[in-house]
PDB file of N, CA and C in Angstrom:
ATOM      1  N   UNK A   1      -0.188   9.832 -21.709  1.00  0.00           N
ATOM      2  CA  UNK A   1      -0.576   8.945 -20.642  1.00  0.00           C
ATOM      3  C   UNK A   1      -0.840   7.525 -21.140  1.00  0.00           C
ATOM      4  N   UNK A   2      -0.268   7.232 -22.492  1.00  0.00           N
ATOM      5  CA  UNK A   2      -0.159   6.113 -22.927  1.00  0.00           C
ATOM      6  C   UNK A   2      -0.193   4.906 -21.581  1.00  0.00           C
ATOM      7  N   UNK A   3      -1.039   4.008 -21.230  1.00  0.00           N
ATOM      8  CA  UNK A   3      -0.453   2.618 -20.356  1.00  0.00           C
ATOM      9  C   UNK A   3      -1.226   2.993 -18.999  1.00  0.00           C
ATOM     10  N   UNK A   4      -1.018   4.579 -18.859  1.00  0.00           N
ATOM     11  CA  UNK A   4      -1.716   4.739 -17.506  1.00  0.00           C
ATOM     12  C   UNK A   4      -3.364   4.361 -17.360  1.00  0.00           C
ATOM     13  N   UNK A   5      -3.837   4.168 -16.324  1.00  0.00           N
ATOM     14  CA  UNK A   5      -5.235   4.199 -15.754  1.00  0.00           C
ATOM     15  C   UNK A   5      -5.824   4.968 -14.957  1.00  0.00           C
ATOM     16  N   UNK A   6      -6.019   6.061 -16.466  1.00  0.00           N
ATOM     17  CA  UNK A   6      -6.976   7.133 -15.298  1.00  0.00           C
ATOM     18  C   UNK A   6      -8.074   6.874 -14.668  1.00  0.00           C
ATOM     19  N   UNK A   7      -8.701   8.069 -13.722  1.00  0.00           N
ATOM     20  CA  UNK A   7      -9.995   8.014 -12.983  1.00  0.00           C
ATOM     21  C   UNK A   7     -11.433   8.255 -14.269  1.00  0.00           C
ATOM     22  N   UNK A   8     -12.317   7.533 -13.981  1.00  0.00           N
ATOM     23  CA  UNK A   8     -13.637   7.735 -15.437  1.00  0.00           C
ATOM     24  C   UNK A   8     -13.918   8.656 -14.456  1.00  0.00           C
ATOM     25  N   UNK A   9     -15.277   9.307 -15.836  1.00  0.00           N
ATOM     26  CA  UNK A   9     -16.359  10.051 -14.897  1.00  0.00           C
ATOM     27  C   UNK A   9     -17.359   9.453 -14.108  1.00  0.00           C
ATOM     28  N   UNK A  10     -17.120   7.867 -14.201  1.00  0.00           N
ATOM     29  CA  UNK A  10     -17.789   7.148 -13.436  1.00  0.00           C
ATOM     30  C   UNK A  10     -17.679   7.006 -12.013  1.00  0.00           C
ATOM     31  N   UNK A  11     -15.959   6.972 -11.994  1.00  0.00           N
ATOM     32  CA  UNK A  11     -15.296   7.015 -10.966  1.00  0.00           C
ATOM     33  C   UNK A  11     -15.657   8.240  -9.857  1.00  0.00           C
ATOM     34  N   UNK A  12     -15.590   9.642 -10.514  1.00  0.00           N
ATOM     35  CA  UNK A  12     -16.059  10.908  -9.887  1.00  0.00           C
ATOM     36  C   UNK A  12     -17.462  10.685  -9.265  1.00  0.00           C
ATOM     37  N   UNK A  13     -18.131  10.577 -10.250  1.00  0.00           N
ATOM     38  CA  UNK A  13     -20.185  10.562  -9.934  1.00  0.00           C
ATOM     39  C   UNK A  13     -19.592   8.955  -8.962  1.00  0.00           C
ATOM     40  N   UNK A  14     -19.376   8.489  -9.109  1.00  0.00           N
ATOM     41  CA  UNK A  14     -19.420   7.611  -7.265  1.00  0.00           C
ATOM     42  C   UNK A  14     -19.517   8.434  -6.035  1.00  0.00           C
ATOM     43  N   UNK A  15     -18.507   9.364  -6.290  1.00  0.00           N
ATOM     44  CA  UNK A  15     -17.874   9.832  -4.844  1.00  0.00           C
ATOM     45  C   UNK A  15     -18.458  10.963  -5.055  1.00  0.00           C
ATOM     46  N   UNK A  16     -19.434  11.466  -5.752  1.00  0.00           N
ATOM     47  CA  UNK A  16     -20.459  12.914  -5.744  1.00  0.00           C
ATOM     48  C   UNK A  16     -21.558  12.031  -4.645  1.00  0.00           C
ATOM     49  N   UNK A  17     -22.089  11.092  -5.436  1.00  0.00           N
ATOM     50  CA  UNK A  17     -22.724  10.149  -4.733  1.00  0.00           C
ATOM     51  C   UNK A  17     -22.878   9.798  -3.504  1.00  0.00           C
ATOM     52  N   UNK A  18     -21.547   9.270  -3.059  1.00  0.00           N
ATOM     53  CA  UNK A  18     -21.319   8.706  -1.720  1.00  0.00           C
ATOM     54  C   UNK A  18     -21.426  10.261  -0.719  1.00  0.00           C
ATOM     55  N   UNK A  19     -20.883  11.181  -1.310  1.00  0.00           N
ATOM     56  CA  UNK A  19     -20.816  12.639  -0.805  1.00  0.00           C
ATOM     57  C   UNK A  19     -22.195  12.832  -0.255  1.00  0.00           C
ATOM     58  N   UNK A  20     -22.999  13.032  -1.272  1.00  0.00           N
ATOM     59  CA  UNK A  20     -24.452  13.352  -1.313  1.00  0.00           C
ATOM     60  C   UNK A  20     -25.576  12.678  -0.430  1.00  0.00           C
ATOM     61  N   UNK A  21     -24.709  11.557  -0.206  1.00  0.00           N
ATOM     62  CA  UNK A  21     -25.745   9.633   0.648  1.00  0.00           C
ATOM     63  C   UNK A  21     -25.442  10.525   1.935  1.00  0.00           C
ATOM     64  N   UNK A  22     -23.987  10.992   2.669  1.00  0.00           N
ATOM     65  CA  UNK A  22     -24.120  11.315   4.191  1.00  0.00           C
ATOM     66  C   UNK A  22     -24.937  12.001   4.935  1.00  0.00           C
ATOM     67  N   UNK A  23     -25.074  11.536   5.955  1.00  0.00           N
ATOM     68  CA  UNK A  23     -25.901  11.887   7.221  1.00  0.00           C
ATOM     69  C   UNK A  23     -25.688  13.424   7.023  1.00  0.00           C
ATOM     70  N   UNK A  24     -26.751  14.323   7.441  1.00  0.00           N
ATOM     71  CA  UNK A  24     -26.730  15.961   7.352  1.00  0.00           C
ATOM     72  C   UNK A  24     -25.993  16.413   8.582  1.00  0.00           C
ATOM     73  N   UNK A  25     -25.418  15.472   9.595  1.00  0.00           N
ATOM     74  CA  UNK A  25     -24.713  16.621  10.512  1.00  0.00           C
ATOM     75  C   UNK A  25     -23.317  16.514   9.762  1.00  0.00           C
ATOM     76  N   UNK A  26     -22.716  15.548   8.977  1.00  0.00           N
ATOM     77  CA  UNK A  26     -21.520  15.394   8.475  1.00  0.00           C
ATOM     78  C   UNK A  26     -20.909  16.358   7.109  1.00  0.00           C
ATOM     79  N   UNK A  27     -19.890  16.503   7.570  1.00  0.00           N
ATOM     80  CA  UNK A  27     -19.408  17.989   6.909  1.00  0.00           C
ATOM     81  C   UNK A  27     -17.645  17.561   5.918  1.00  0.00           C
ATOM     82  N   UNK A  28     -17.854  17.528   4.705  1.00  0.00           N
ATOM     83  CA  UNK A  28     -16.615  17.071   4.115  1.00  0.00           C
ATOM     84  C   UNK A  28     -15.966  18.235   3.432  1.00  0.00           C
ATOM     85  N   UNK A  29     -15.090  18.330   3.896  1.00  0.00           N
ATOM     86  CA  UNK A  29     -14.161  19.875   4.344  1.00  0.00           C
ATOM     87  C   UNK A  29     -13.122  20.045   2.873  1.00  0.00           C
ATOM     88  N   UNK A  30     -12.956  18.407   3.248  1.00  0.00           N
ATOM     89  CA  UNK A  30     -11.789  18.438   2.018  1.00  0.00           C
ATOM     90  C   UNK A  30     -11.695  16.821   1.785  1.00  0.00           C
ATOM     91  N   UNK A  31     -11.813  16.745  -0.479  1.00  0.00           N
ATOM     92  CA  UNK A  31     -11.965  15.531  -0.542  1.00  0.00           C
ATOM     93  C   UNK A  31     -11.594  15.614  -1.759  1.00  0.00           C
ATOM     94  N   UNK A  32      -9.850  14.741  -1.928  1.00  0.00           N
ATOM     95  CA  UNK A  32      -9.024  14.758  -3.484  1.00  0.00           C
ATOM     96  C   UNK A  32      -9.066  13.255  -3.478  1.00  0.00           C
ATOM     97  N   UNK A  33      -9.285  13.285  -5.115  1.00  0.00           N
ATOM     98  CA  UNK A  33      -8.726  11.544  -5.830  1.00  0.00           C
ATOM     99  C   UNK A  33      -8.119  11.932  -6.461  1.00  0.00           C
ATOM    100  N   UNK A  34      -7.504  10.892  -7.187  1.00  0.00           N
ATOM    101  CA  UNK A  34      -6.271  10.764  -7.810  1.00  0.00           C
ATOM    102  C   UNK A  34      -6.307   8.816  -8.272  1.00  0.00           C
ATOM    103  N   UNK A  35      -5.827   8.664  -9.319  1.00  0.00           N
ATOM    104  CA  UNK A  35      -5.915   7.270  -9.530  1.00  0.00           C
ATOM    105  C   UNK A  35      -4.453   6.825  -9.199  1.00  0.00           C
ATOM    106  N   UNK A  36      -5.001   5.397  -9.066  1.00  0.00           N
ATOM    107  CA  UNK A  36      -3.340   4.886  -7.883  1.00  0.00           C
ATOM    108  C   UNK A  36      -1.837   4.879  -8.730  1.00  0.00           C
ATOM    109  N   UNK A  37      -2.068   4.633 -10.388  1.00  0.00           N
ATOM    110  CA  UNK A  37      -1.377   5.074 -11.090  1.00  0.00           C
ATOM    111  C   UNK A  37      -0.468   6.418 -10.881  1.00  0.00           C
ATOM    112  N   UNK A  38      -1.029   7.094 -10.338  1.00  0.00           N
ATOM    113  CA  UNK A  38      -0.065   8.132  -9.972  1.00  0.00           C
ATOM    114  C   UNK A  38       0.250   8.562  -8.942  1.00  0.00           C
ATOM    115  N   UNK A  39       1.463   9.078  -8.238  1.00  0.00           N
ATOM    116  CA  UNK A  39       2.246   9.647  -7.421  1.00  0.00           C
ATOM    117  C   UNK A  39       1.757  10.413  -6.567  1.00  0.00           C
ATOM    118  N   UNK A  40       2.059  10.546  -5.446  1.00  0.00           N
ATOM    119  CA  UNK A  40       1.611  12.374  -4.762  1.00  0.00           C
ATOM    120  C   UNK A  40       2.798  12.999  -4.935  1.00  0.00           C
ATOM    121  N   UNK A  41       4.225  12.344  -4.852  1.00  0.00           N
ATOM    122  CA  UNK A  41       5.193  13.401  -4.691  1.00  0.00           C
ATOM    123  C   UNK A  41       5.926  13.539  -6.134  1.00  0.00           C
ATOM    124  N   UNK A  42       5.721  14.833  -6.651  1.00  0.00           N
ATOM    125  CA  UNK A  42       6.325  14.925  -8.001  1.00  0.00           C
ATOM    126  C   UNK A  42       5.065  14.216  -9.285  1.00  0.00           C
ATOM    127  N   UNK A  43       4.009  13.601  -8.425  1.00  0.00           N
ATOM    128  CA  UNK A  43       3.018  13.430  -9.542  1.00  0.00           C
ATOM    129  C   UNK A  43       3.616  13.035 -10.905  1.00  0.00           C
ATOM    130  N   UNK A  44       4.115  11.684 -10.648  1.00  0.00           N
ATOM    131  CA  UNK A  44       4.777  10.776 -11.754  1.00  0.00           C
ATOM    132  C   UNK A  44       3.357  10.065 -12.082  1.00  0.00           C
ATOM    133  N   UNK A  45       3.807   9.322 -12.876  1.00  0.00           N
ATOM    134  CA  UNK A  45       2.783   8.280 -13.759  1.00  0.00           C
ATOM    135  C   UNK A  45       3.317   7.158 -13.712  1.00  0.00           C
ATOM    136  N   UNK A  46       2.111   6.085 -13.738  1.00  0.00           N
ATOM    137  CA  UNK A  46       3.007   4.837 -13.400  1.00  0.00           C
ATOM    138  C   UNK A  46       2.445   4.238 -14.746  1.00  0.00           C
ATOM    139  N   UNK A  47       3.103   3.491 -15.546  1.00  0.00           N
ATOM    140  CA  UNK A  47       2.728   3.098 -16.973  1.00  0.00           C
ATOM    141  C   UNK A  47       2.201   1.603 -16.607  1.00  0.00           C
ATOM    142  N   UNK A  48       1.556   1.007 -17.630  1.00  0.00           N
ATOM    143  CA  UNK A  48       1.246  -0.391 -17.975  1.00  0.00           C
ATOM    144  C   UNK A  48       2.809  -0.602 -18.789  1.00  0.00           C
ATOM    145  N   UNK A  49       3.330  -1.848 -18.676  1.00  0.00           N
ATOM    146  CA  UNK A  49       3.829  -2.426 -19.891  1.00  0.00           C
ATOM    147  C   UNK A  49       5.167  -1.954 -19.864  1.00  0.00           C
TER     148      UNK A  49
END
């Protein structure tokens, strides 16, 4: 993954975070990241350089 820009664990503990901040009637069913570096279809990599 030479060039790419993955997601930190900083990045994750945000969105545990932001998860954790919502109102109690709100219900998150389903919730994927992915850093923009990469693809959804075929999950390519996008390089620096």
């Amino acid at each position: 993954y030479t060039g790419a820009n993955p997601m930190t664990a900083e990045d994750i503990a945000e969105q545990i975070f932001w998860v954790a901040s919502l109102p109690p009637h709100l219900n998150i069913n389903r919730l994927e990241l992915m850093p923009v570096s990469q693809s959804f279809a075929g999950f390519q990599v996008a390089r620096e350089g």
